[in-house]
N, C-alpha and C. Protein backbone atom coordinates (compact mmCIF):
# COMPACT_ATOMS: atom_id res chain seq x y z
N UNK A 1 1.89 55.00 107.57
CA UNK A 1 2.65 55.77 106.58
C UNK A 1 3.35 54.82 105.62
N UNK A 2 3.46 55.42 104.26
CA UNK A 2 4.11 54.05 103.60
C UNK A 2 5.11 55.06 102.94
N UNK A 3 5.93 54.14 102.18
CA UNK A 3 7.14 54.73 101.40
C UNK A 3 6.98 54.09 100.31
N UNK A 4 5.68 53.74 99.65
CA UNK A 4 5.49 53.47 98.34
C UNK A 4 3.37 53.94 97.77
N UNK A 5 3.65 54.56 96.88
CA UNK A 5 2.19 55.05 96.76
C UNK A 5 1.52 53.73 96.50
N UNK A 6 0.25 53.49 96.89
CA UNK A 6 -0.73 52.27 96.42
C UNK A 6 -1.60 53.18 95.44
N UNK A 7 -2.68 52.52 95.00
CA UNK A 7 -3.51 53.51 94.65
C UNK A 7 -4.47 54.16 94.90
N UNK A 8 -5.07 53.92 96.85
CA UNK A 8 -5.63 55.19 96.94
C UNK A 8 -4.70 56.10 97.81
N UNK A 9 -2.98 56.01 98.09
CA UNK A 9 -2.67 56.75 97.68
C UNK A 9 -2.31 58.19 97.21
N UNK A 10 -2.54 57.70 95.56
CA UNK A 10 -2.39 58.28 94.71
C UNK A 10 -3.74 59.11 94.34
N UNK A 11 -4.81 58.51 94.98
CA UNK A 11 -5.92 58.73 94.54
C UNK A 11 -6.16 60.30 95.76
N UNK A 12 -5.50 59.78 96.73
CA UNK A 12 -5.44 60.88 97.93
C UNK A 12 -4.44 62.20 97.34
N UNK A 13 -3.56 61.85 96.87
CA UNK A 13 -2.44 62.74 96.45
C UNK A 13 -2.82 63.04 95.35
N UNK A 14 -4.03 63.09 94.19
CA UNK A 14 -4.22 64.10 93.01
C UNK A 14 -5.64 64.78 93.87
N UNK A 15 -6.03 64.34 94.98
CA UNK A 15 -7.32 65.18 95.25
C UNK A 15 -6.62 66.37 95.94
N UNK A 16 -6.04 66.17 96.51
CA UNK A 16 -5.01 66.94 97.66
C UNK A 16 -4.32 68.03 96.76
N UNK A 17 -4.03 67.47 95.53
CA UNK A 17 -3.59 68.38 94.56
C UNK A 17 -4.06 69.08 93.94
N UNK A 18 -5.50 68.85 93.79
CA UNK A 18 -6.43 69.52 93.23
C UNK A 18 -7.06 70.76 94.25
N UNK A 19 -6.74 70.18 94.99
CA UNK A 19 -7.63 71.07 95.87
C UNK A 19 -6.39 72.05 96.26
N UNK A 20 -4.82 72.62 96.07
CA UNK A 20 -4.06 73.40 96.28
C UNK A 20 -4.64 74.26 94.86
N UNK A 21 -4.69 73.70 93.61
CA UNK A 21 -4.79 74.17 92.31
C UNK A 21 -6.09 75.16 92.46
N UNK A 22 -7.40 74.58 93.23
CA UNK A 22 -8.36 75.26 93.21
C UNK A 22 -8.34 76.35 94.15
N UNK A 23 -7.54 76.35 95.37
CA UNK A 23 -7.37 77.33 96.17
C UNK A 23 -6.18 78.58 95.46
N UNK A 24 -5.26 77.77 94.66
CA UNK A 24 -4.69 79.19 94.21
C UNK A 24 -5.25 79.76 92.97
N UNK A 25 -6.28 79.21 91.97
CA UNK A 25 -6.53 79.59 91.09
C UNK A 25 -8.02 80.70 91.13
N UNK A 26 -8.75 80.02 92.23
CA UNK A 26 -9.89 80.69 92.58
C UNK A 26 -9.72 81.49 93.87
N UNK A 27 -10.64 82.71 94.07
CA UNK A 27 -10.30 83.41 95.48
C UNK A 27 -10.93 82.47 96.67
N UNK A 28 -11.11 80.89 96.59
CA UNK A 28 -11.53 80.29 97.91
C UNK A 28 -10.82 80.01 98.77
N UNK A 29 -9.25 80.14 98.42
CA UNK A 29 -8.43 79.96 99.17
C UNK A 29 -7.35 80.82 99.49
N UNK A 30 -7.69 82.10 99.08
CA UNK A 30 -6.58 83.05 98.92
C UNK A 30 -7.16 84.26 99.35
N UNK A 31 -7.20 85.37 100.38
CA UNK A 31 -7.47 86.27 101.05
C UNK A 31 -6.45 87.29 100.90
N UNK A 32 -6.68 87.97 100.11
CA UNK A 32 -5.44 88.98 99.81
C UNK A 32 -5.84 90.35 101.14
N UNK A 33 -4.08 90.47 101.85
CA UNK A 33 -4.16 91.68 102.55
C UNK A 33 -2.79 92.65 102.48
N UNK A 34 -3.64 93.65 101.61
CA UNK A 34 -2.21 94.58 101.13
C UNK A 34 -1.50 93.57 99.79
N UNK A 35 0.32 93.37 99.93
CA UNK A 35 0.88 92.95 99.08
C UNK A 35 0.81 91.86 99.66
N UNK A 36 0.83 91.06 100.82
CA UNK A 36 0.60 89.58 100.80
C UNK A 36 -0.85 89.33 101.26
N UNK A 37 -1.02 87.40 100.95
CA UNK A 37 -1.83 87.11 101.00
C UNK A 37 -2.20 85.90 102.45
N UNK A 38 -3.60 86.06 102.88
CA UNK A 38 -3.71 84.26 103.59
C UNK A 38 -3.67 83.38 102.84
N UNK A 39 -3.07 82.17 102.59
CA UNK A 39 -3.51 81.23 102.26
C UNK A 39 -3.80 79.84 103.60
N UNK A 40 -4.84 79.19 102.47
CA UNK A 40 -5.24 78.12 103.19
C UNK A 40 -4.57 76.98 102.49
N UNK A 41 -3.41 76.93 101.57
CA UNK A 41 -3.02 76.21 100.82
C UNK A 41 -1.72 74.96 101.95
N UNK A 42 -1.69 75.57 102.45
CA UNK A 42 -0.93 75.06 103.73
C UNK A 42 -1.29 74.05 104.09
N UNK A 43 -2.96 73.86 104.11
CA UNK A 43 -3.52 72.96 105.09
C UNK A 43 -3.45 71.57 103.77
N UNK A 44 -3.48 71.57 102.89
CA UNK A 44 -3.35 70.09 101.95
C UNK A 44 -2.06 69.62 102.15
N UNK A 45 -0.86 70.75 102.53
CA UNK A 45 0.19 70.05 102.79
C UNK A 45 0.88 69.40 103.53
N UNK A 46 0.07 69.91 104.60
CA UNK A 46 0.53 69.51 105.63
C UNK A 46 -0.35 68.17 106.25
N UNK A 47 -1.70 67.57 105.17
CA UNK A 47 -2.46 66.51 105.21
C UNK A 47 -1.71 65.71 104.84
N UNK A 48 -1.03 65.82 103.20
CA UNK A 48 -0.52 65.13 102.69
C UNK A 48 0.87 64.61 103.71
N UNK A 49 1.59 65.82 104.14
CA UNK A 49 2.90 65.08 104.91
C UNK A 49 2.38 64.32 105.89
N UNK A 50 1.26 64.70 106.77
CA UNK A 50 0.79 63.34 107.45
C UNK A 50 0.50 61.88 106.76
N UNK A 51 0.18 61.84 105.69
CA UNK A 51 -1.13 60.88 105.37
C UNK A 51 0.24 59.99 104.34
N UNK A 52 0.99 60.53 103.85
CA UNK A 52 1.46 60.63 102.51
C UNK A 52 3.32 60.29 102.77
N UNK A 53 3.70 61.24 104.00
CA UNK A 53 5.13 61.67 104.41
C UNK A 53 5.48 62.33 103.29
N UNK A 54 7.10 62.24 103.35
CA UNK A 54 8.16 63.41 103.17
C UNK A 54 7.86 63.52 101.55
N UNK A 55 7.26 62.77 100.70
CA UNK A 55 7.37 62.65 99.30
C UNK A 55 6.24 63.05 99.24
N UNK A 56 5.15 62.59 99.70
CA UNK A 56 3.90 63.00 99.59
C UNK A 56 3.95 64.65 100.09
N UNK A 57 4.57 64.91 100.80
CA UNK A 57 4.23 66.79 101.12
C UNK A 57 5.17 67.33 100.31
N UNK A 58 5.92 66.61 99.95
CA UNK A 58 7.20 67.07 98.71
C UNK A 58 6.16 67.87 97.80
N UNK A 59 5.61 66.74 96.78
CA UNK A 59 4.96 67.08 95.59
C UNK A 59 3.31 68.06 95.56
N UNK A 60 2.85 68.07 97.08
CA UNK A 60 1.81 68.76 96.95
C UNK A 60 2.41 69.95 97.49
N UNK A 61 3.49 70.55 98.21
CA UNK A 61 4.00 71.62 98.48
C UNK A 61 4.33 71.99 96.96
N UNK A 62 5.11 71.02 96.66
CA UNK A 62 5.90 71.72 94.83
C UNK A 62 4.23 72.15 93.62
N UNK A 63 3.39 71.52 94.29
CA UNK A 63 2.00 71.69 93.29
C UNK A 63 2.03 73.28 93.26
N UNK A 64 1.53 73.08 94.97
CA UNK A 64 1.41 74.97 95.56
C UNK A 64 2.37 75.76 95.13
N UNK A 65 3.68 75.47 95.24
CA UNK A 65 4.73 76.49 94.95
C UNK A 65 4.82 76.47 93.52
N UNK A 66 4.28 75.71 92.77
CA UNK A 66 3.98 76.07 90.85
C UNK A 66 3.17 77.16 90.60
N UNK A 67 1.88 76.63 91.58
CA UNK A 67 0.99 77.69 91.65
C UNK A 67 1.11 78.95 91.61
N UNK A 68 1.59 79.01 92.88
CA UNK A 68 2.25 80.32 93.36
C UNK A 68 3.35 81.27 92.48
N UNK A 69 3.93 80.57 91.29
CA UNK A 69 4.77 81.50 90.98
C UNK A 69 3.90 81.46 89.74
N UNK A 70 2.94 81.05 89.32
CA UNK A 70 2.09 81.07 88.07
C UNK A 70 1.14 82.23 88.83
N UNK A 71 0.84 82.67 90.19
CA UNK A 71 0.21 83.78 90.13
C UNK A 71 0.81 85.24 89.72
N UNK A 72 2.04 84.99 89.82
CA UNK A 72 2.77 86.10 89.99
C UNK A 72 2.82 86.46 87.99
N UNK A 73 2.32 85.87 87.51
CA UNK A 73 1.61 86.10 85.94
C UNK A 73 0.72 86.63 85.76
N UNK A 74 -0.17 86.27 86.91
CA UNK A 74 -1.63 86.89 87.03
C UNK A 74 -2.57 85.72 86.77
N UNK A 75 -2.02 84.40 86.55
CA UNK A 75 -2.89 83.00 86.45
C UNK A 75 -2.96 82.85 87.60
N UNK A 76 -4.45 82.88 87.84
CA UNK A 76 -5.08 82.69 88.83
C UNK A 76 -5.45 83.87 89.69
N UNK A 77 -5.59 83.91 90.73
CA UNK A 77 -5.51 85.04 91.83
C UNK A 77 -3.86 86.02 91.81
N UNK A 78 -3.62 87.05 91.23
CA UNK A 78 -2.69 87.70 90.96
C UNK A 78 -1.70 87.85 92.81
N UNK A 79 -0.73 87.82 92.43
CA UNK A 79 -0.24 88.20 93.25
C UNK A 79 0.70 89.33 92.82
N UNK A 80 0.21 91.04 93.62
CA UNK A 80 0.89 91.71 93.09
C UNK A 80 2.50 91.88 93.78
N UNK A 81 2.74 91.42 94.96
CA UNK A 81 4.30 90.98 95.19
C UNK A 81 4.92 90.20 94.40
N UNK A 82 4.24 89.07 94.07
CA UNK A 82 5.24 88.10 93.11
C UNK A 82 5.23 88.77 91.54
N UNK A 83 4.35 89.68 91.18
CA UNK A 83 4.71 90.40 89.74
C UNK A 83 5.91 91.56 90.19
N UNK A 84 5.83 92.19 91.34
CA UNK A 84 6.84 93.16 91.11
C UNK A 84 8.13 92.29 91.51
N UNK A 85 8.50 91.17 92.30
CA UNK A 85 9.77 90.30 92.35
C UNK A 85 9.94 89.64 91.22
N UNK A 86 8.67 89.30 90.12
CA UNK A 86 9.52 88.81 89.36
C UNK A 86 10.00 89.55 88.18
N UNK A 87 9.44 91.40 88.16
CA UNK A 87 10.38 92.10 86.85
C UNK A 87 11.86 91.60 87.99
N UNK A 88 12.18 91.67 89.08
CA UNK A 88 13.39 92.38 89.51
C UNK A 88 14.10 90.46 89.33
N UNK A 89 13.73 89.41 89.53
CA UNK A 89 14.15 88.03 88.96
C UNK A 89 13.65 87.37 88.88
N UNK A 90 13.08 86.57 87.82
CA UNK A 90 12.36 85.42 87.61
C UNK A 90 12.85 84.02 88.67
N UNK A 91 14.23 84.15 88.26
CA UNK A 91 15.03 82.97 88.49
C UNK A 91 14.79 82.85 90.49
N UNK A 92 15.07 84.04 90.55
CA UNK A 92 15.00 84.09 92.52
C UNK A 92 13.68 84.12 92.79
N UNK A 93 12.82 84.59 92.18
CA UNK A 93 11.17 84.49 92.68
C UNK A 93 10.80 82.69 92.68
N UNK A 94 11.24 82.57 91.00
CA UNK A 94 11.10 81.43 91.24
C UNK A 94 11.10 80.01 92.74
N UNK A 95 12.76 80.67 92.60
CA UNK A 95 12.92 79.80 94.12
C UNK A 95 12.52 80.39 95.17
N UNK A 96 12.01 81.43 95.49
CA UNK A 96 11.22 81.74 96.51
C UNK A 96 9.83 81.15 96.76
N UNK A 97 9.18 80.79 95.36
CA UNK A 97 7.99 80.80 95.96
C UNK A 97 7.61 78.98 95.67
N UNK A 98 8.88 78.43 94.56
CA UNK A 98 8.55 77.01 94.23
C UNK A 98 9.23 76.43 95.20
N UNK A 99 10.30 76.11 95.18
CA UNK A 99 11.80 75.71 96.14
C UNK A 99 11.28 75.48 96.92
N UNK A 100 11.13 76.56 98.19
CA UNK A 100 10.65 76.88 99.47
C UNK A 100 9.32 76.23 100.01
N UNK A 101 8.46 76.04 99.06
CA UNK A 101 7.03 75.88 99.40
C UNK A 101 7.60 74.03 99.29
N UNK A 102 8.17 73.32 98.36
CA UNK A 102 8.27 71.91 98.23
C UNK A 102 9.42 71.47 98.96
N UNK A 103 10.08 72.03 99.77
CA UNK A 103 11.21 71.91 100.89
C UNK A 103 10.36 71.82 102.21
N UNK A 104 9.70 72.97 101.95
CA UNK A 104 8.68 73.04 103.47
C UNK A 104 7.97 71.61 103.28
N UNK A 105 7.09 71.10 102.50
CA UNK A 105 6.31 69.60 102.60
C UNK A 105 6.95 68.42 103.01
N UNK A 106 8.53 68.79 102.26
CA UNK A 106 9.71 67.82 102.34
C UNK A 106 10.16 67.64 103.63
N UNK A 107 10.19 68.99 104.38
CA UNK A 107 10.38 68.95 105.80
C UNK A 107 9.95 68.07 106.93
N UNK A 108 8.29 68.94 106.61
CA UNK A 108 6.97 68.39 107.82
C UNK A 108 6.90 66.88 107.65
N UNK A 109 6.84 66.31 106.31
CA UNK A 109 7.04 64.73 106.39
C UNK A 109 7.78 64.30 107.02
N UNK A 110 8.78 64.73 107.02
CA UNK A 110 10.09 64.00 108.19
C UNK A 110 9.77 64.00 109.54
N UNK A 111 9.24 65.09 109.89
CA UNK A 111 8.89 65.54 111.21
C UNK A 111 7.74 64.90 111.32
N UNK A 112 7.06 64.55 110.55
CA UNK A 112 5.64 64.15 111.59
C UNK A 112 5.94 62.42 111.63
N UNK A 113 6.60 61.92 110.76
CA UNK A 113 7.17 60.41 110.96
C UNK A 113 8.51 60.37 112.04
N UNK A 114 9.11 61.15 112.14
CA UNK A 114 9.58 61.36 113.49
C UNK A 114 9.17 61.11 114.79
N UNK A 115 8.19 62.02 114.68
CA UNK A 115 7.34 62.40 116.12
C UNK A 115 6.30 61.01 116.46
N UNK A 116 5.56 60.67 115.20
CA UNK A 116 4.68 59.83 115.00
C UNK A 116 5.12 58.51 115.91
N UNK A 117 6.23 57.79 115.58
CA UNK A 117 7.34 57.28 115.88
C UNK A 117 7.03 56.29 117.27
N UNK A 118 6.86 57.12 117.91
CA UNK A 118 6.52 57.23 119.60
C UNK A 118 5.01 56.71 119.49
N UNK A 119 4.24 56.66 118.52
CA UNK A 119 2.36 56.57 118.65
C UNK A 119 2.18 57.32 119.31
N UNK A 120 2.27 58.98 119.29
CA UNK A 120 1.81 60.05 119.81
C UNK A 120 0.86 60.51 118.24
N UNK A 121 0.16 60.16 117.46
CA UNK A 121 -0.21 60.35 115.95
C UNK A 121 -0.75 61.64 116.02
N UNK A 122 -1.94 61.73 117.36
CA UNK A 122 -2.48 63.07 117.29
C UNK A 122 -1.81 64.40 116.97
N UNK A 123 -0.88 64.19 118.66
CA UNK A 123 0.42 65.13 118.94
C UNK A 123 0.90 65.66 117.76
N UNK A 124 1.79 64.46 116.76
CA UNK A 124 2.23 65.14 115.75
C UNK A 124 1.61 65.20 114.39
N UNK A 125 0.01 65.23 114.69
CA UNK A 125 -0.79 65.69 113.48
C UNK A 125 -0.62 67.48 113.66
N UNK A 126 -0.49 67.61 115.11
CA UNK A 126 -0.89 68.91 115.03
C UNK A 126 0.76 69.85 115.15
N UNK A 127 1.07 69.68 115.31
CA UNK A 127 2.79 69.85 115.09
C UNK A 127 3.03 69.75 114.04
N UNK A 128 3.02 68.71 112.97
CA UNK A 128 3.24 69.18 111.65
C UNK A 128 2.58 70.32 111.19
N UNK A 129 0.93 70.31 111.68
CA UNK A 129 0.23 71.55 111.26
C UNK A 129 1.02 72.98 111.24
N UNK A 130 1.45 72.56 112.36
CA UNK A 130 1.66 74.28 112.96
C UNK A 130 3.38 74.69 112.08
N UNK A 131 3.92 73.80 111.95
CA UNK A 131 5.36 74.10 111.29
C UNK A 131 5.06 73.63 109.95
N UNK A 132 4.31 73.27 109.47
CA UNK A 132 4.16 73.36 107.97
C UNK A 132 3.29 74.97 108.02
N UNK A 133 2.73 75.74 108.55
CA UNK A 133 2.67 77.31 108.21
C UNK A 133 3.55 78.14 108.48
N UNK A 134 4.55 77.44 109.87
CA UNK A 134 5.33 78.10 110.39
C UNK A 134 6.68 78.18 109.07
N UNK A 135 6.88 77.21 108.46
CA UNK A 135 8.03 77.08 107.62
C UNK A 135 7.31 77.66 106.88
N UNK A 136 6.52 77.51 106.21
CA UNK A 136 6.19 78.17 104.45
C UNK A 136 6.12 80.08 105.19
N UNK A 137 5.84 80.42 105.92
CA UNK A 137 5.87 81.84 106.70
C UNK A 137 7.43 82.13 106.56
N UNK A 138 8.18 81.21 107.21
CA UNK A 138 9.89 81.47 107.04
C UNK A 138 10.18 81.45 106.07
N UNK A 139 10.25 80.52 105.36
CA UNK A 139 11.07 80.60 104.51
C UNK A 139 10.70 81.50 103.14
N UNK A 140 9.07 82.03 103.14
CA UNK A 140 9.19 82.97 101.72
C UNK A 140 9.62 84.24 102.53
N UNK A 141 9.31 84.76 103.51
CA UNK A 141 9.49 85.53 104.40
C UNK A 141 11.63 85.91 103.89
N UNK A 142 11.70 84.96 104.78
CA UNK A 142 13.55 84.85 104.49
C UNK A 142 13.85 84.72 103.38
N UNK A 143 13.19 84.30 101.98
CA UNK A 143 13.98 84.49 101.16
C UNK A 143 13.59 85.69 100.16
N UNK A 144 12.92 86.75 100.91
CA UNK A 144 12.23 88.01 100.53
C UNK A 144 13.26 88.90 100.97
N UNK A 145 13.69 88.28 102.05
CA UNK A 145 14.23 89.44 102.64
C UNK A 145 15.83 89.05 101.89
N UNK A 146 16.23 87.84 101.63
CA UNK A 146 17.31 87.45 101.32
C UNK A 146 17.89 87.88 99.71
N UNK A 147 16.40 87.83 98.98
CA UNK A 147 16.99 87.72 97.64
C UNK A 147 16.37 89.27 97.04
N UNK A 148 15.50 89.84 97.73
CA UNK A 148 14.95 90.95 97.51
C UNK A 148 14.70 92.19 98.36
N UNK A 149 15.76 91.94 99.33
CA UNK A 149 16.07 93.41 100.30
C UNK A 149 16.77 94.43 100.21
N UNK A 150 17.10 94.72 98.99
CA UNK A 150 17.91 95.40 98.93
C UNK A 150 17.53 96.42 97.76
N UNK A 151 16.26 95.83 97.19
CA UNK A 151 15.65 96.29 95.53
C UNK A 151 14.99 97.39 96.24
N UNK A 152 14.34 98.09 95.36
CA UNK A 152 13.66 99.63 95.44
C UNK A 152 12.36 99.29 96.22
N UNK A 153 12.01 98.00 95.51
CA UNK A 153 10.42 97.63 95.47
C UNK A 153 10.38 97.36 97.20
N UNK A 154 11.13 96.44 98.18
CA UNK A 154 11.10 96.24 99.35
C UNK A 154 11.73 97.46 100.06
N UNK A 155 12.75 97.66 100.08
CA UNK A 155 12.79 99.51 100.23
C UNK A 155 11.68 100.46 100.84
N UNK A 156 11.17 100.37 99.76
CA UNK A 156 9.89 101.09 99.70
C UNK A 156 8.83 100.62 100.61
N UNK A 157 8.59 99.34 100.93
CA UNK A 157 7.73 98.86 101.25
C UNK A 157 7.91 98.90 103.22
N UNK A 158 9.32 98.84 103.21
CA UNK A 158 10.08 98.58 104.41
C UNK A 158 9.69 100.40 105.00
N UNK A 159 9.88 101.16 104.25
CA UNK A 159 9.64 102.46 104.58
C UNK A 159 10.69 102.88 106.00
N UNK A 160 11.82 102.74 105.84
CA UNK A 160 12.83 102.98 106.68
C UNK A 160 12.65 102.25 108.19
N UNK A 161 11.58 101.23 108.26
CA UNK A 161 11.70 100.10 109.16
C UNK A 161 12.75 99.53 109.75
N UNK A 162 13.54 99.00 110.56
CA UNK A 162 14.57 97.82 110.55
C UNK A 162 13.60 96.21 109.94
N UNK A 163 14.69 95.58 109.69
CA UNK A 163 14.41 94.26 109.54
C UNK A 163 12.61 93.84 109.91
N UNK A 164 12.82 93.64 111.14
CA UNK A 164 12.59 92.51 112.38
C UNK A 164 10.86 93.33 112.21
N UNK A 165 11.17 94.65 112.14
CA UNK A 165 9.55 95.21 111.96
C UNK A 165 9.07 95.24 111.19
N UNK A 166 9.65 95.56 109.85
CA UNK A 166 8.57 94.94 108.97
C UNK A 166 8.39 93.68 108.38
N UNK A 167 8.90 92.77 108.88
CA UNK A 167 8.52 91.43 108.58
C UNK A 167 7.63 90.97 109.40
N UNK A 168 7.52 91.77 110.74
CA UNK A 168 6.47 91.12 111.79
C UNK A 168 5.17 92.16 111.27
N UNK A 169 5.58 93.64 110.59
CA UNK A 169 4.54 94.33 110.18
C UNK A 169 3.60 93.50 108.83
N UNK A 170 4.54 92.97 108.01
CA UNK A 170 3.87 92.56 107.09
C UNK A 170 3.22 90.67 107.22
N UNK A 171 3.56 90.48 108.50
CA UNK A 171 3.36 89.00 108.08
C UNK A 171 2.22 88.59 109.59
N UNK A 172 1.94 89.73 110.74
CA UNK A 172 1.50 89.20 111.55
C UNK A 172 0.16 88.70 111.63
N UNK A 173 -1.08 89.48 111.15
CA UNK A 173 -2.14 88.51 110.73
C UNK A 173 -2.55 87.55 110.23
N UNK A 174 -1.59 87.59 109.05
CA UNK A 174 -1.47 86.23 108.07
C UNK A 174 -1.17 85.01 108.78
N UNK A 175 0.13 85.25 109.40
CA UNK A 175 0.68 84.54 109.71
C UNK A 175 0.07 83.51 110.99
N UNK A 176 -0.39 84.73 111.79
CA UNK A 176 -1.40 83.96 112.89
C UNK A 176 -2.51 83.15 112.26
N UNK A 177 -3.25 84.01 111.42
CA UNK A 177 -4.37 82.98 111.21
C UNK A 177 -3.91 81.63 110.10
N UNK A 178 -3.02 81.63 109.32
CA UNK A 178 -2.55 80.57 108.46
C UNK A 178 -2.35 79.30 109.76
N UNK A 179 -1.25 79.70 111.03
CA UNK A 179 -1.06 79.21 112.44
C UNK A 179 -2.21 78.18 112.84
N UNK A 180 -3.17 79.35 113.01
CA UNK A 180 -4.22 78.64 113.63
C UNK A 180 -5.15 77.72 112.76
N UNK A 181 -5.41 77.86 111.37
CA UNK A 181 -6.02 77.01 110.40
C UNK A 181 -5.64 75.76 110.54
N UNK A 182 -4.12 75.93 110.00
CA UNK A 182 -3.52 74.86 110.04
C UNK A 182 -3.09 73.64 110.78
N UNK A 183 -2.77 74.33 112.06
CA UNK A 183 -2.80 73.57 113.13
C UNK A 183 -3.88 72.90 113.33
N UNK A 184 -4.95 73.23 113.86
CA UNK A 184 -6.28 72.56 114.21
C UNK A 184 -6.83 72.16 113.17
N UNK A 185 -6.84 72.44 111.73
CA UNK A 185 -7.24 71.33 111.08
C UNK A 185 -6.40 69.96 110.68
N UNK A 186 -5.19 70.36 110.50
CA UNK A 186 -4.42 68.93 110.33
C UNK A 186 -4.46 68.19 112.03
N UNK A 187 -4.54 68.81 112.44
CA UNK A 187 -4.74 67.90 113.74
C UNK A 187 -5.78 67.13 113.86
N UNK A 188 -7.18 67.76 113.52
CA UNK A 188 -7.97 66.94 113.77
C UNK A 188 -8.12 65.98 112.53
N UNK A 189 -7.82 66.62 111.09
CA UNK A 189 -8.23 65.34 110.05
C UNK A 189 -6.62 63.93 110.20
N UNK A 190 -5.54 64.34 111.05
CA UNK A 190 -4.73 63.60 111.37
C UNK A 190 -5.23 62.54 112.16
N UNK A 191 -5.84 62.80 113.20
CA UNK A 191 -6.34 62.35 114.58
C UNK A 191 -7.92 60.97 113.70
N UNK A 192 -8.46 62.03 113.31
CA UNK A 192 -9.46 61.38 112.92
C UNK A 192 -8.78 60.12 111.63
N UNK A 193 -8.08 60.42 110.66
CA UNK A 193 -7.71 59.32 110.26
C UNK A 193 -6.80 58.29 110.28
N UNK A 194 -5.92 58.18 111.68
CA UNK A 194 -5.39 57.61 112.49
C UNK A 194 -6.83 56.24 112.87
N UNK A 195 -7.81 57.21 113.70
CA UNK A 195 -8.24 56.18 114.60
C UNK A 195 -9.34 55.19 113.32
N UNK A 196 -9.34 55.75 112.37
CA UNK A 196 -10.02 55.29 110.91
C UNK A 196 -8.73 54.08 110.73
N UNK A 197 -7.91 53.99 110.96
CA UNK A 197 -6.82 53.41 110.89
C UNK A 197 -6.05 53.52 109.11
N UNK A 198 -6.39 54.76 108.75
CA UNK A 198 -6.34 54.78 107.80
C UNK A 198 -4.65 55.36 107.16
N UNK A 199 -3.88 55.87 108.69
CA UNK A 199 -2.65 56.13 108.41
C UNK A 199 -2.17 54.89 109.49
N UNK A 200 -1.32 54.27 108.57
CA UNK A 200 -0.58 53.16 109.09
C UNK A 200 1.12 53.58 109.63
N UNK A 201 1.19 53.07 110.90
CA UNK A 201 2.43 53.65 111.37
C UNK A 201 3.26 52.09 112.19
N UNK A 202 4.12 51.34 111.27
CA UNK A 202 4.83 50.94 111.67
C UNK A 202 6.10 50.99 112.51
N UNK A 203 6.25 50.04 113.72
CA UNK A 203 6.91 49.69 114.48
C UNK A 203 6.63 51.19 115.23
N UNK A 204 5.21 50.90 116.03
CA UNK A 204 4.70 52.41 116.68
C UNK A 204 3.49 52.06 117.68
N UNK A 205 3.63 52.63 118.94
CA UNK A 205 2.78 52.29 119.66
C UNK A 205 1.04 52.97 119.65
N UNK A 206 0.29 52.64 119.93
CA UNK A 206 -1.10 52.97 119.44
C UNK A 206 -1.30 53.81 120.53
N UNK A 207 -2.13 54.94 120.61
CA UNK A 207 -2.48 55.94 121.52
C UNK A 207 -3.45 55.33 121.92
């Protein structure tokens, strides 16, 4: 892991970027069910916080979360939740869907150089996996419910639910399969470019 880009890098971190841009702009990465969607956009970020750390999942989370509130325009794969949050605020959608998504990258970097730490690399290839879906799940999740629970549009959607049910109503498929993508693929392209020796982990014991 380094704390300065070289240039491949950089060369890793605009492909990585490209490939969030092409998943939110085209339906290859975006599975719409009902008002939310799967994404597979998760899984570059949580490469990058391996490959890249806390700066590197910074800026490809903040790619996705540009994305993401540029769907809510209808650029790209529309998202019709993020058009009806953003008549009710630009400014709070905004940080729901940019903020949140480049906090979450900001996160998992920490955590997987944490964990890494120990030369467990695999271990926390796949641990970042799973909490880089698990956070981007929380936190748009929580700040749906935080900045937009109270509007007509969730209201409605909540259909006299408590809390706790319709967030598990609206988020449990997604959420599992985003889970399971993510996990097992950053694990294994973690694992595999570890023993490539291609992520360097100083003052760390080798598995």
């Amino acid at each position: 892991m380094k704390t300065k880009f070289d240039t491949k890098s950089l060369v890793l971190l605009g492909l990585l970027s490209a490939i969030v841009i092409i998943f939110s702009f085209t339906p290859i990465g975006t599975i719409p069910i009902g008002p939310l969607s799967i994404t597979l956009n998760t899984i570059p970020i949580a490469i990058a916080a391996v490959v890249l750390g806390p700066i590197g999942g910074l800026i490809v989370g903040a790619v996705f979360g540009l994305c993401s509130f540029l769907q809510c325009f209808g650029i790209g794969v529309l998202s019709g939740m993020g058009a009806a949050t953003l008549q009710i605020s630009p400014v709070l959608t905004f940080v729901q869907r940019f903020v949140a998504r480049a906090l979450d990258g900001f996160i998992v970097g920490c955590l997987f150089r944490l964990i890494a730490r120990s030369g467990k690399v695999s271990r926390a290839s796949f641990i970042t996996g799973f909490f880089t879906a698990f956070l981007n799940t929380l936190f748009f999740m929580g700040a749906l419910i935080l900045f937009f629970g109270n509007s007509e549009y969730i209201q409605n959607l909540q259909g006299g639910k408590n809390v706790l049910a319709f967030v598990i109503g609206m988020i449990g498929v997604n959420a599992l399969l985003e889970l399971l993508a993510t996990t097992v693929i950053t694990g294994a392209v973690g694992t595999a470019l570890y023993k490539a020796k291609l992520i360097q982990l100083p003052e760390s014991k080798k598995e």
